[in-house]
PDB file of N, CA and C in Angstrom:
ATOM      1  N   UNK A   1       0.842  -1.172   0.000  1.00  0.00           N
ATOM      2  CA  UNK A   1       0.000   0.000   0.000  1.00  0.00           C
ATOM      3  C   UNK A   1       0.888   1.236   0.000  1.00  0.00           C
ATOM      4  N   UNK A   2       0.620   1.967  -1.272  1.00  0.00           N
ATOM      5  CA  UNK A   2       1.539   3.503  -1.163  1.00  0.00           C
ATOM      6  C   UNK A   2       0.704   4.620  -1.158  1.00  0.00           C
ATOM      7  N   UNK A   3       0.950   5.114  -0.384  1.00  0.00           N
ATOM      8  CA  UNK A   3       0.589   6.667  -0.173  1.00  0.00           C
ATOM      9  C   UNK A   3       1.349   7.846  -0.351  1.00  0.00           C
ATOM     10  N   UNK A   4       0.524   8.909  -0.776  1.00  0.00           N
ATOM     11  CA  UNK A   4       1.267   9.761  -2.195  1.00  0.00           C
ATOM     12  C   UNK A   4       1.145  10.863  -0.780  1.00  0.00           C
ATOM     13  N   UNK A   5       2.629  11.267  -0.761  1.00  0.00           N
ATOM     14  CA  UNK A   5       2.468  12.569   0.204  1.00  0.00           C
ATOM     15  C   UNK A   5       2.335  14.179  -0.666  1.00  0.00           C
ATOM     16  N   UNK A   6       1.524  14.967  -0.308  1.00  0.00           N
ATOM     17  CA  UNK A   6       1.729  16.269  -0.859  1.00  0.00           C
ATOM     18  C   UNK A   6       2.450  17.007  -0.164  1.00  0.00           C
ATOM     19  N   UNK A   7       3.317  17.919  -0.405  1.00  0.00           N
ATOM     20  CA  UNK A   7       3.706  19.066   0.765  1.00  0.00           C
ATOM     21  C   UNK A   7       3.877  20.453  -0.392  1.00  0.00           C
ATOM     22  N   UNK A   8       2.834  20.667   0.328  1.00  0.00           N
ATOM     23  CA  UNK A   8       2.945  22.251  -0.309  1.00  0.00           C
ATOM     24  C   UNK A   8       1.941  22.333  -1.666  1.00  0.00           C
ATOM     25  N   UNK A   9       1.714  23.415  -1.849  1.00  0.00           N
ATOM     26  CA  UNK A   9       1.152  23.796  -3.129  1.00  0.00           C
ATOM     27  C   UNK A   9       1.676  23.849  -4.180  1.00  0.00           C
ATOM     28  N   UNK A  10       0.760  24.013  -5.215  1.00  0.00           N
ATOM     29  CA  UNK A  10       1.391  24.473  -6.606  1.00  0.00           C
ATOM     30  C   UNK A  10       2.106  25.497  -6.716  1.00  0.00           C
ATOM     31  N   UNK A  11       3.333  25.731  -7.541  1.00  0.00           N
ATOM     32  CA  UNK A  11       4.107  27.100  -7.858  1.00  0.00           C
ATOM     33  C   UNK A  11       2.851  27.846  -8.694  1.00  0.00           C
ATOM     34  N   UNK A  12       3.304  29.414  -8.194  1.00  0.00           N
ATOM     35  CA  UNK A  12       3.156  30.304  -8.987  1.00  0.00           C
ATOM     36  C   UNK A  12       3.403  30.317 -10.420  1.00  0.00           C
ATOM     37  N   UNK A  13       2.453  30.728 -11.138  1.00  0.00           N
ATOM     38  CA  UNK A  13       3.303  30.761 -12.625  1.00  0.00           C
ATOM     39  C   UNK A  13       4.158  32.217 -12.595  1.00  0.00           C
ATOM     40  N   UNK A  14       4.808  31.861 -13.652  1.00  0.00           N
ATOM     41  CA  UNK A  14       5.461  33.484 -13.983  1.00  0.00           C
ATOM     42  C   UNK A  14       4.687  34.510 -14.741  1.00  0.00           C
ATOM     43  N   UNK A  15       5.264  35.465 -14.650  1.00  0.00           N
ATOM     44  CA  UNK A  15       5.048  36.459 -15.365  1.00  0.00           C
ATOM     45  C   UNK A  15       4.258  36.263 -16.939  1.00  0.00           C
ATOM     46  N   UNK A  16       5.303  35.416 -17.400  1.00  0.00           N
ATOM     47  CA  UNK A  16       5.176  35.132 -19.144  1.00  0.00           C
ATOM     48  C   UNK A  16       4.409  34.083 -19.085  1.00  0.00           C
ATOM     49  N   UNK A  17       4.155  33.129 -18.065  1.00  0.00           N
ATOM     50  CA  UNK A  17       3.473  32.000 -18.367  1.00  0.00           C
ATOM     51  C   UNK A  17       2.335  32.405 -18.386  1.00  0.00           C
ATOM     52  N   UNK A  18       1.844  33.163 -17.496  1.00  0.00           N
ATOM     53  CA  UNK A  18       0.964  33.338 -16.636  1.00  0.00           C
ATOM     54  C   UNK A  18      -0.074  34.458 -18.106  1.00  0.00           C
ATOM     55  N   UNK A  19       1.044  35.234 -18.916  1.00  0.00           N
ATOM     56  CA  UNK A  19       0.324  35.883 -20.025  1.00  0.00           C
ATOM     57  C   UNK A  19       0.011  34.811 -21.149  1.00  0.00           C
ATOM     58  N   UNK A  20       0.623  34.029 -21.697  1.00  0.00           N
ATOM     59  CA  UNK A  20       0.763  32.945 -22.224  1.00  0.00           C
ATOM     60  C   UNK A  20      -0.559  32.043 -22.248  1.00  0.00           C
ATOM     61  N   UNK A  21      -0.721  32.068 -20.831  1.00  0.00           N
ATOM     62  CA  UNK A  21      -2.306  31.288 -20.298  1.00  0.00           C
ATOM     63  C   UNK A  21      -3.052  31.958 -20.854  1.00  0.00           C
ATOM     64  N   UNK A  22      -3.273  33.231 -20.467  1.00  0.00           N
ATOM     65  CA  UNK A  22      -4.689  33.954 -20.568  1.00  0.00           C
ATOM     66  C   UNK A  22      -4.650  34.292 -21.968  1.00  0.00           C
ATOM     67  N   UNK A  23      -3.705  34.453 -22.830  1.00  0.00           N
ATOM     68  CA  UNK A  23      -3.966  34.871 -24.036  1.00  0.00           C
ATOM     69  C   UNK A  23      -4.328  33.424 -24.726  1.00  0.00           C
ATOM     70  N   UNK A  24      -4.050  31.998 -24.416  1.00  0.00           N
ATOM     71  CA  UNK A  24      -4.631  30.767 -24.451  1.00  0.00           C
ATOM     72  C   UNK A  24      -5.940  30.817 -24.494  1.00  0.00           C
ATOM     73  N   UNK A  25      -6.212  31.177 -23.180  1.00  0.00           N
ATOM     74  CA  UNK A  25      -7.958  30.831 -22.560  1.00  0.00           C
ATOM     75  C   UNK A  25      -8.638  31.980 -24.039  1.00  0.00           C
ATOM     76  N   UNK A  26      -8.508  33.431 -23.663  1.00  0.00           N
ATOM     77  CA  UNK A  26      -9.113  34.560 -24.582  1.00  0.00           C
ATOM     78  C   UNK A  26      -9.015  33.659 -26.162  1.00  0.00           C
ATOM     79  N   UNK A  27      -8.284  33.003 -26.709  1.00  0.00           N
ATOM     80  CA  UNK A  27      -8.447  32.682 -28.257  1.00  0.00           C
ATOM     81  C   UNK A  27      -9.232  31.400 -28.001  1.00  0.00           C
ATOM     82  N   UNK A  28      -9.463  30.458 -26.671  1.00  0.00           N
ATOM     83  CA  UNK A  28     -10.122  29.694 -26.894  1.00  0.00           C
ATOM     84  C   UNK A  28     -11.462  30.178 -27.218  1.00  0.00           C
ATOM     85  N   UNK A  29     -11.890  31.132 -26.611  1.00  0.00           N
ATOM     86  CA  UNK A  29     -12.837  31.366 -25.884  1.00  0.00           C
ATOM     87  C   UNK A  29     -13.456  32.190 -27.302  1.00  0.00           C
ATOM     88  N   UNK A  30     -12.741  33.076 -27.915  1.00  0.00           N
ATOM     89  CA  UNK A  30     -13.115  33.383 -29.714  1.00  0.00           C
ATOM     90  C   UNK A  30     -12.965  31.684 -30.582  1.00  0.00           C
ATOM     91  N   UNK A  31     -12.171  30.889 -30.321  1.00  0.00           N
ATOM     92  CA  UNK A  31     -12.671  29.983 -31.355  1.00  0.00           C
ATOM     93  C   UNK A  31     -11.837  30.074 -32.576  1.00  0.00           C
ATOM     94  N   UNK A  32     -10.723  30.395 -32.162  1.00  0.00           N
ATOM     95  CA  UNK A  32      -9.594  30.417 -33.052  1.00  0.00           C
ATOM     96  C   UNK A  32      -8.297  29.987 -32.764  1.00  0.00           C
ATOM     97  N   UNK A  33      -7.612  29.184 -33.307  1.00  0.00           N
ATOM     98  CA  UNK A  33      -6.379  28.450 -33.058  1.00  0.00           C
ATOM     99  C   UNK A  33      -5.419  29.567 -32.550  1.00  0.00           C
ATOM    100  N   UNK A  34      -3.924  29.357 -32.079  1.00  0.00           N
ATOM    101  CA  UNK A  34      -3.225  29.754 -31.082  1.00  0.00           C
ATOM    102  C   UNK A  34      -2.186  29.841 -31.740  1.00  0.00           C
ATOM    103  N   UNK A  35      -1.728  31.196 -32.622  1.00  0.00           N
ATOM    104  CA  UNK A  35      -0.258  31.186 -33.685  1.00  0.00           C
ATOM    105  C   UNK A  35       0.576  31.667 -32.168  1.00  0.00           C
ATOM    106  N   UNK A  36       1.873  31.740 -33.622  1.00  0.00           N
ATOM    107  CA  UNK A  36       2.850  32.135 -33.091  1.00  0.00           C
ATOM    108  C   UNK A  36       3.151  33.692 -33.343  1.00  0.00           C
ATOM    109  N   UNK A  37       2.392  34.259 -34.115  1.00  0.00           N
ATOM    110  CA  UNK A  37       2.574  35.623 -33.998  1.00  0.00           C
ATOM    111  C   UNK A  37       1.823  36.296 -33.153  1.00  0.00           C
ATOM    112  N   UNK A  38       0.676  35.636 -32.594  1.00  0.00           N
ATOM    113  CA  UNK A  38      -0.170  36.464 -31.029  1.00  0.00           C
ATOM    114  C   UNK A  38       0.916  36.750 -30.208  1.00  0.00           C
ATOM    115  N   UNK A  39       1.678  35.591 -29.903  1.00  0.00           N
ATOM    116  CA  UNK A  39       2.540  36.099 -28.945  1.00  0.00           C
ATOM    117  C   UNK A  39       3.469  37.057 -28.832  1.00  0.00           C
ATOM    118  N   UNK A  40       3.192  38.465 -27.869  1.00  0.00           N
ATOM    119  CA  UNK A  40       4.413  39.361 -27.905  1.00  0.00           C
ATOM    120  C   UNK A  40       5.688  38.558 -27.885  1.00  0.00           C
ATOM    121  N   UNK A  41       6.900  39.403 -28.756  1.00  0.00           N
ATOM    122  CA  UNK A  41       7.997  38.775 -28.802  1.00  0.00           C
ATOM    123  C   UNK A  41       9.055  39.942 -28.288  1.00  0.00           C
ATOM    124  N   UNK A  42      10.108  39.790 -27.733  1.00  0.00           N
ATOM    125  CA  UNK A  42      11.077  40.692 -26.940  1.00  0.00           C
ATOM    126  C   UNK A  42      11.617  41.665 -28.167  1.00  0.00           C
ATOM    127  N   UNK A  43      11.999  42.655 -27.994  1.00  0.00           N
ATOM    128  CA  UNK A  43      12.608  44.008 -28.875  1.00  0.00           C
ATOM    129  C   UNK A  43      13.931  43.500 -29.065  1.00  0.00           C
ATOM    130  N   UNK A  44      14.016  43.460 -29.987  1.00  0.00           N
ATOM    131  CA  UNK A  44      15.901  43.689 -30.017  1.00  0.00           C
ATOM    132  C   UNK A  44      16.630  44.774 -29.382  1.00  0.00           C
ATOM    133  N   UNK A  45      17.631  44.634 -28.361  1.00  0.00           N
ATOM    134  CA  UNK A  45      18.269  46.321 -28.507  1.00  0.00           C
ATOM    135  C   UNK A  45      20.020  45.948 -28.595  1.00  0.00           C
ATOM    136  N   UNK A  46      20.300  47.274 -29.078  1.00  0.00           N
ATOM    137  CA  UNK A  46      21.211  47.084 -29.419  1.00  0.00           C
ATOM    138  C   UNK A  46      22.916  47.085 -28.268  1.00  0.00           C
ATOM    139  N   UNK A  47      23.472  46.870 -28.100  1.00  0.00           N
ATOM    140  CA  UNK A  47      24.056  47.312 -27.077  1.00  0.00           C
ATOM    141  C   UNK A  47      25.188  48.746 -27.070  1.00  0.00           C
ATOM    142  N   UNK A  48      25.237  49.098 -25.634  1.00  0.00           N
ATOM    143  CA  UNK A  48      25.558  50.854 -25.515  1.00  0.00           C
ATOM    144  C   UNK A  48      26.866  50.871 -26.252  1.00  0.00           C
ATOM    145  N   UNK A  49      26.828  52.039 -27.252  1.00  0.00           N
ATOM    146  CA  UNK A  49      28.424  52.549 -27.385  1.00  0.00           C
ATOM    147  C   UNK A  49      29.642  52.672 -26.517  1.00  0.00           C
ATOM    148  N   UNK A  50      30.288  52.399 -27.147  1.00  0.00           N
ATOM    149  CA  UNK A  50      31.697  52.587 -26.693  1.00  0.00           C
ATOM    150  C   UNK A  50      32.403  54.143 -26.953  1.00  0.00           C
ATOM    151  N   UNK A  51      32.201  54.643 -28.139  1.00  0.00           N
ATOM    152  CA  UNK A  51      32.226  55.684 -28.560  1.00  0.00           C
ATOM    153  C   UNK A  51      31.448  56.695 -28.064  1.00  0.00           C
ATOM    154  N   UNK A  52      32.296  58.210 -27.362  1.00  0.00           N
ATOM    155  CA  UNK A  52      31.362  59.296 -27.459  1.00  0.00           C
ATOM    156  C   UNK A  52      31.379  60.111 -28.544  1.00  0.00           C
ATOM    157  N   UNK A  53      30.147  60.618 -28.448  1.00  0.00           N
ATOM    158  CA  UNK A  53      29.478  61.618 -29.574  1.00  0.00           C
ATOM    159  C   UNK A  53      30.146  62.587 -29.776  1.00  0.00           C
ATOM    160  N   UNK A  54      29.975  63.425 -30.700  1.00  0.00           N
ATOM    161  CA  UNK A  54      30.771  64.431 -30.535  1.00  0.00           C
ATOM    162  C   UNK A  54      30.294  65.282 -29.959  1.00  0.00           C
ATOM    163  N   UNK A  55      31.037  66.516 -28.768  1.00  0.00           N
ATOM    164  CA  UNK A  55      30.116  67.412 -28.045  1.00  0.00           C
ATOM    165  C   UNK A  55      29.348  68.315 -28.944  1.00  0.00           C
ATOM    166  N   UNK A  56      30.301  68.915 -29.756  1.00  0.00           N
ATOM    167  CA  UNK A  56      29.856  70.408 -31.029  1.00  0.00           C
ATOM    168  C   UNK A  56      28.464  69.829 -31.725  1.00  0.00           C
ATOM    169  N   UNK A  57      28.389  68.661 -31.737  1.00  0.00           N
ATOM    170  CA  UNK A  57      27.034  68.275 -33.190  1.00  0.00           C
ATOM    171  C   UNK A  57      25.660  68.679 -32.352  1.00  0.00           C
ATOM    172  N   UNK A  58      24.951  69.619 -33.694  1.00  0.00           N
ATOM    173  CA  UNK A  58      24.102  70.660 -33.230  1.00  0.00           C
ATOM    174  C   UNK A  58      23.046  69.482 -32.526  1.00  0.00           C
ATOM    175  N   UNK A  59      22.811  68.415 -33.109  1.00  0.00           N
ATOM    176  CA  UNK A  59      21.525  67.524 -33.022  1.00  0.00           C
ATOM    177  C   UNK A  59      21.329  67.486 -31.124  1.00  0.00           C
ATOM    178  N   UNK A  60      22.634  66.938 -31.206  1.00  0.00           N
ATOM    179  CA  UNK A  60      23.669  66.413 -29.722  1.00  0.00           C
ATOM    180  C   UNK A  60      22.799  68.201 -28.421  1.00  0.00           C
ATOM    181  N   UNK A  61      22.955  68.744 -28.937  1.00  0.00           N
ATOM    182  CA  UNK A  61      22.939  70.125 -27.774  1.00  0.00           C
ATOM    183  C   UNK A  61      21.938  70.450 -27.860  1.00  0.00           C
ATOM    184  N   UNK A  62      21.124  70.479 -29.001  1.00  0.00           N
ATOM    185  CA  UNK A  62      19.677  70.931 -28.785  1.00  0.00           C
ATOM    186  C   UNK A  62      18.955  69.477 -27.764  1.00  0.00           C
ATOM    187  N   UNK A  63      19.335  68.492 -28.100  1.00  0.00           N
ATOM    188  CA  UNK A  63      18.219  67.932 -27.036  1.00  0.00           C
ATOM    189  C   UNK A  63      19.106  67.902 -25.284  1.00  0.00           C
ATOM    190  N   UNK A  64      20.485  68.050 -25.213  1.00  0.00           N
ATOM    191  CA  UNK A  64      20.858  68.234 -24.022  1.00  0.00           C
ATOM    192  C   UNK A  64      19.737  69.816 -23.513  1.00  0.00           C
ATOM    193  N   UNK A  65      19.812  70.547 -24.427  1.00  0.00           N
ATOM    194  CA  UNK A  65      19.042  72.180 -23.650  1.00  0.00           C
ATOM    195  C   UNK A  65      17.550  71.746 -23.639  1.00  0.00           C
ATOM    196  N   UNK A  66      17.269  70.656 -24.539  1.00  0.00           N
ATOM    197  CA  UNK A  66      15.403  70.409 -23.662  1.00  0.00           C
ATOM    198  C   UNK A  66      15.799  69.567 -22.238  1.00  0.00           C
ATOM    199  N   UNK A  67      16.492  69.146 -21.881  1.00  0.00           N
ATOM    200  CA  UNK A  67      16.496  68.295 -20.860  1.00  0.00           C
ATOM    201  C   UNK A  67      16.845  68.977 -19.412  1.00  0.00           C
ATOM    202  N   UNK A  68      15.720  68.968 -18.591  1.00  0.00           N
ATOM    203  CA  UNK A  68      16.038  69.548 -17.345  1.00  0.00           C
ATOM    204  C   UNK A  68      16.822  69.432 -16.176  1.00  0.00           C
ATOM    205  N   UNK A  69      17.363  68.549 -16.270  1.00  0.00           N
ATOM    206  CA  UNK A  69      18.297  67.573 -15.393  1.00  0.00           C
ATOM    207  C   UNK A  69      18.897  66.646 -16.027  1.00  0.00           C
ATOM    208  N   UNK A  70      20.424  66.476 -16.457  1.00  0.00           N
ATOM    209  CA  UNK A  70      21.399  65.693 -16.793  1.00  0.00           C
ATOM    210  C   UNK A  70      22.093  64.849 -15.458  1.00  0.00           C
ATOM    211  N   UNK A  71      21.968  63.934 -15.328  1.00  0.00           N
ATOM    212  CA  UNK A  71      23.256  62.974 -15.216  1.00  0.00           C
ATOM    213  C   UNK A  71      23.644  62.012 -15.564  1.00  0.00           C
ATOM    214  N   UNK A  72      24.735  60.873 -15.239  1.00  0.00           N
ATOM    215  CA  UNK A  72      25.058  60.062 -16.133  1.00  0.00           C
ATOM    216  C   UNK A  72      23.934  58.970 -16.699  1.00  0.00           C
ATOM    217  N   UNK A  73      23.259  58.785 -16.037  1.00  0.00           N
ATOM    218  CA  UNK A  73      22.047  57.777 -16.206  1.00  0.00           C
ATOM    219  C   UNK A  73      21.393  58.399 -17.464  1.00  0.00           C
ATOM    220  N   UNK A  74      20.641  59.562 -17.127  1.00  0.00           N
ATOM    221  CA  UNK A  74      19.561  59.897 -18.125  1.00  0.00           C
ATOM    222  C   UNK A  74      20.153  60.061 -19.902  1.00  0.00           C
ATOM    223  N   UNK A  75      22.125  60.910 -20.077  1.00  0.00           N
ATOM    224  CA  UNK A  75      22.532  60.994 -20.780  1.00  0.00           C
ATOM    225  C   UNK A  75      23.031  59.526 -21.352  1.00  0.00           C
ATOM    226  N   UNK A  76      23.116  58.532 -20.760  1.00  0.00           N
ATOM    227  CA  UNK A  76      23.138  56.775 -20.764  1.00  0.00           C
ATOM    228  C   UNK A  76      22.225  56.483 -21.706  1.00  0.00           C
ATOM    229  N   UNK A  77      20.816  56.498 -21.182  1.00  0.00           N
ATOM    230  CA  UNK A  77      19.910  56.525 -21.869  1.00  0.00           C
ATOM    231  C   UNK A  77      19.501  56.687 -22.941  1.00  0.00           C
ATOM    232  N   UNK A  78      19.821  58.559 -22.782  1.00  0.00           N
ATOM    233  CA  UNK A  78      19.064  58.793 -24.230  1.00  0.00           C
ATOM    234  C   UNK A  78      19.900  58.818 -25.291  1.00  0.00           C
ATOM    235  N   UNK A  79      20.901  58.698 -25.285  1.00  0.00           N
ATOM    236  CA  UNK A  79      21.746  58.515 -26.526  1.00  0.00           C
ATOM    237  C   UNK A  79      22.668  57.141 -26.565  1.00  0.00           C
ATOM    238  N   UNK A  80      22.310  56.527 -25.696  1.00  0.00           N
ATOM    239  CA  UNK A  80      22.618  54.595 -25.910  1.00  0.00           C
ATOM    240  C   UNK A  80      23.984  54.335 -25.587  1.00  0.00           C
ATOM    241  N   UNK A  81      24.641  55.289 -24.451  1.00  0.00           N
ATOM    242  CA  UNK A  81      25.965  55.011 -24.228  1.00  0.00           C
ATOM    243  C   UNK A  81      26.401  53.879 -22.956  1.00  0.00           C
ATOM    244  N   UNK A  82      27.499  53.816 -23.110  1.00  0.00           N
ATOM    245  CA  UNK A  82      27.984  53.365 -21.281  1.00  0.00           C
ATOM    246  C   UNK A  82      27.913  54.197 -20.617  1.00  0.00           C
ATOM    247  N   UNK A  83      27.717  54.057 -19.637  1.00  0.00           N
ATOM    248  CA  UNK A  83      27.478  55.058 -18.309  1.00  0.00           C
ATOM    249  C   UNK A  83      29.232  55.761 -18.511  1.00  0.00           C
ATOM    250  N   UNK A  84      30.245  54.913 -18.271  1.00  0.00           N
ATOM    251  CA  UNK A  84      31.375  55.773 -18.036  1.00  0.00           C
ATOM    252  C   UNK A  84      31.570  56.486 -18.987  1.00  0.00           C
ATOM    253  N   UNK A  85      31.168  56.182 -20.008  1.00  0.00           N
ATOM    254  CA  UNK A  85      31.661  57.336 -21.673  1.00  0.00           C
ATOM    255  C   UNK A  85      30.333  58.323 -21.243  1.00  0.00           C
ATOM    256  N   UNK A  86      29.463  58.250 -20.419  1.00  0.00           N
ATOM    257  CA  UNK A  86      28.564  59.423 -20.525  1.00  0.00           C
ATOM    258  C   UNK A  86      28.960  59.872 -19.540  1.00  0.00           C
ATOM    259  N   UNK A  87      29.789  59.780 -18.437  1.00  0.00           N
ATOM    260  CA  UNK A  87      30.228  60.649 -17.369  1.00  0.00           C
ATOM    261  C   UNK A  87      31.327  61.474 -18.147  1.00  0.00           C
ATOM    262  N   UNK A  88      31.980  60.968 -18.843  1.00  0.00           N
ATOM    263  CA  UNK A  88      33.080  61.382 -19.589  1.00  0.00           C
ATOM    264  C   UNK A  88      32.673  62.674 -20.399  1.00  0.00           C
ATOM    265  N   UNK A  89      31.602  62.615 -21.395  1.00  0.00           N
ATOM    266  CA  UNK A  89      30.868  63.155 -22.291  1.00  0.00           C
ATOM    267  C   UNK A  89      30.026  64.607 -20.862  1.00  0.00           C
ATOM    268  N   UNK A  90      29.820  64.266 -20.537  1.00  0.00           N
ATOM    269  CA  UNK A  90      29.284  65.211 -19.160  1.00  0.00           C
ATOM    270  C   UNK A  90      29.583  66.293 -18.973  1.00  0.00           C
ATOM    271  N   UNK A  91      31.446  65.933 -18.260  1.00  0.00           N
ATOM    272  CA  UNK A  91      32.611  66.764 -17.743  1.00  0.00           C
ATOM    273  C   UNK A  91      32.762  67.350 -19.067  1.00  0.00           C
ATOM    274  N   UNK A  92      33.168  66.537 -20.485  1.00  0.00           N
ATOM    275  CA  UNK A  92      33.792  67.386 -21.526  1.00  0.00           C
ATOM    276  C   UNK A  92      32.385  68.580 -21.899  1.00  0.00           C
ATOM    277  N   UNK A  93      31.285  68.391 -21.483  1.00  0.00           N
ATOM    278  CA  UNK A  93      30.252  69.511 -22.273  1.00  0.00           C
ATOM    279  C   UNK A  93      31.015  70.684 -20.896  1.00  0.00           C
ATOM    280  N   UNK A  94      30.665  69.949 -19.215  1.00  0.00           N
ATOM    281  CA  UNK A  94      30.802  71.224 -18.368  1.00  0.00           C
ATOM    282  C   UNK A  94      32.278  71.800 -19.067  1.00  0.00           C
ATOM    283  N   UNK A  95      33.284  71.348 -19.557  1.00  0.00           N
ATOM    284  CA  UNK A  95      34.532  72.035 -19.543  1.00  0.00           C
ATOM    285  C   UNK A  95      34.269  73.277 -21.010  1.00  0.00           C
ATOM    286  N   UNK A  96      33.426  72.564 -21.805  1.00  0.00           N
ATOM    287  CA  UNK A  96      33.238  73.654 -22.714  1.00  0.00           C
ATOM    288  C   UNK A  96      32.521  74.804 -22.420  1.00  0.00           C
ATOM    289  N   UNK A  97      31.520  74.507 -21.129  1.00  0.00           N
ATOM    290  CA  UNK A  97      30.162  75.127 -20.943  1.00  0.00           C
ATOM    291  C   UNK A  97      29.182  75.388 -21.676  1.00  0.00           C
ATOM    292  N   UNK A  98      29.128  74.008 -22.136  1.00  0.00           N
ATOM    293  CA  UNK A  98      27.419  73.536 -22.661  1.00  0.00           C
ATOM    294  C   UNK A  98      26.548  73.514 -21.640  1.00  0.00           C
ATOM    295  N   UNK A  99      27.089  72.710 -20.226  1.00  0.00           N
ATOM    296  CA  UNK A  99      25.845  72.550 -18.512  1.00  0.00           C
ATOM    297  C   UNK A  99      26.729  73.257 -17.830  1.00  0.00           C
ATOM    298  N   UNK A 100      26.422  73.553 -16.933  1.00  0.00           N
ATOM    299  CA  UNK A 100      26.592  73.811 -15.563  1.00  0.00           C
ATOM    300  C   UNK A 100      26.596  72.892 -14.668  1.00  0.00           C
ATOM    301  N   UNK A 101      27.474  72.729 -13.822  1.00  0.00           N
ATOM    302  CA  UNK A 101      27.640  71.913 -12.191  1.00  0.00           C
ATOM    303  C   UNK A 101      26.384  72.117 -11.296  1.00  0.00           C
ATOM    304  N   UNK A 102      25.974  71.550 -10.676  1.00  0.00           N
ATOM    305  CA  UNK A 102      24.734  71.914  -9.912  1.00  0.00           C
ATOM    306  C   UNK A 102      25.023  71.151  -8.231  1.00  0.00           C
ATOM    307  N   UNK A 103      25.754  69.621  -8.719  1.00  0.00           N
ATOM    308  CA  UNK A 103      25.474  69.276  -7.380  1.00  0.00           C
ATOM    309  C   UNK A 103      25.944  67.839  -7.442  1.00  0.00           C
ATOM    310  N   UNK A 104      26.471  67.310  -6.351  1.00  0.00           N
ATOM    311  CA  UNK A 104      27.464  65.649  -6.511  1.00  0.00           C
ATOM    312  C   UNK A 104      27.154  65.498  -4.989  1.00  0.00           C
ATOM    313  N   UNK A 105      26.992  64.036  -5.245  1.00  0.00           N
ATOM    314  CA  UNK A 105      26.810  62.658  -3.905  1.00  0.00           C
ATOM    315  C   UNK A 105      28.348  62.310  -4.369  1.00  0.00           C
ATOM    316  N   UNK A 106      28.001  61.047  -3.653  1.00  0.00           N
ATOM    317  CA  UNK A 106      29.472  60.174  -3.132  1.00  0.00           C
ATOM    318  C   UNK A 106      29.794  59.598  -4.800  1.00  0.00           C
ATOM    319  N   UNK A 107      28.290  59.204  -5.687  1.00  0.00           N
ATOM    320  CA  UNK A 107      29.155  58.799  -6.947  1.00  0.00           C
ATOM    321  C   UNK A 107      28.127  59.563  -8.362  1.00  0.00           C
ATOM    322  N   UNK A 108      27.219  60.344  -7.703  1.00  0.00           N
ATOM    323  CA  UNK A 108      26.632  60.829  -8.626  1.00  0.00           C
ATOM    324  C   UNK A 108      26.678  62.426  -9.375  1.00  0.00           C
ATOM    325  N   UNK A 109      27.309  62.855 -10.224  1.00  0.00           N
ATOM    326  CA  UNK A 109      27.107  64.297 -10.626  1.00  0.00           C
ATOM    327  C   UNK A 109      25.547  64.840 -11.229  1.00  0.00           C
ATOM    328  N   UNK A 110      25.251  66.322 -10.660  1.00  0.00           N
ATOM    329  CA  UNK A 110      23.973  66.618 -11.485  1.00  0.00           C
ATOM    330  C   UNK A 110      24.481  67.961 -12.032  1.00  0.00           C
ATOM    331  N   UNK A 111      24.065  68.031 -13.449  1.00  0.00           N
ATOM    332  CA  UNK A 111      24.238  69.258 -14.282  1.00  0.00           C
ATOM    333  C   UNK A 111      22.955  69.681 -14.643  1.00  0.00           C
ATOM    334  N   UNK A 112      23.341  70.853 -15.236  1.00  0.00           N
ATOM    335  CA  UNK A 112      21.943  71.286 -15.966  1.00  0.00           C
ATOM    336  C   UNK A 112      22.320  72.204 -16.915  1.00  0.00           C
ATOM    337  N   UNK A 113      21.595  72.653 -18.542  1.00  0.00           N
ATOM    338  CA  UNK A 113      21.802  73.051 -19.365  1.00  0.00           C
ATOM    339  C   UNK A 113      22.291  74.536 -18.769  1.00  0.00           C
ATOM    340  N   UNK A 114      22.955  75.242 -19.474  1.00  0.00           N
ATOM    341  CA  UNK A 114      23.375  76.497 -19.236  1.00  0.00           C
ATOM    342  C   UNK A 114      22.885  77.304 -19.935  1.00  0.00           C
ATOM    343  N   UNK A 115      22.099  78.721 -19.286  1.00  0.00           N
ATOM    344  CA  UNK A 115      21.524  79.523 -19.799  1.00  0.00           C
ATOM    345  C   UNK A 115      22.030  80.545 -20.700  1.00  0.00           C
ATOM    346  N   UNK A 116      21.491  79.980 -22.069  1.00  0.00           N
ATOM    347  CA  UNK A 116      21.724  80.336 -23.041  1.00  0.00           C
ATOM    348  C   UNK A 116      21.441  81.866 -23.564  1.00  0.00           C
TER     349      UNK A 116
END
């Protein structure tokens, strides 16, 4: 005689499974088979430069002067760099005086466009 022990419940599904399901159940439930293009598929991205931009290129400064707050993160971001080539890229705008210095923690600098 064997007896089946349980301990514990079922896992959680994940995230993706868990969308996976319901977008399952919803096409059952219309009555239409289950492709492979319903399913969202991940973005490609590309990975951050190595290379900085050049400071002078007009494209480059007009969107640093819409931006209200620079630091390395946000300039990371929006132009797809490494963080250290955008700290780099940072200092070389403050040394030209494209931003202004505003304010530094233990590893963070904050600039801001300079009034033009």
């Amino acid at each position: 005689m064997e007896v089946e022990v349980n301990l514990g419940g079922k896992k959680k599904p994940t995230l993706s499974q868990a969308e996976k399901a319901q977008l399952r159940e919803s096409l059952k439930e219309e009555g239409t088979k289950e492709t492979k293009a319903k399913v969202p598929t991940k973005v490609e991205r590309k990975p951050p430069s190595v290379i900085m931009p050049n400071p002078r290129d007009e494209r480059i400064l007009k969107e640093i002067q819409k931006m209200k707050v620079l630091t390395p993160y946000t300039v990371a971001s929006k132009f797809n760099l490494r963080l250290s080539i955008a700290k780099d890229f940072l200092e070389e705008l403050h040394r030209q005086g494209v931003i202004t210095f505003v304010s530094s923690g233990r590893h963070l600098k904050i600039y801001k466009p300079a009034a033009a």
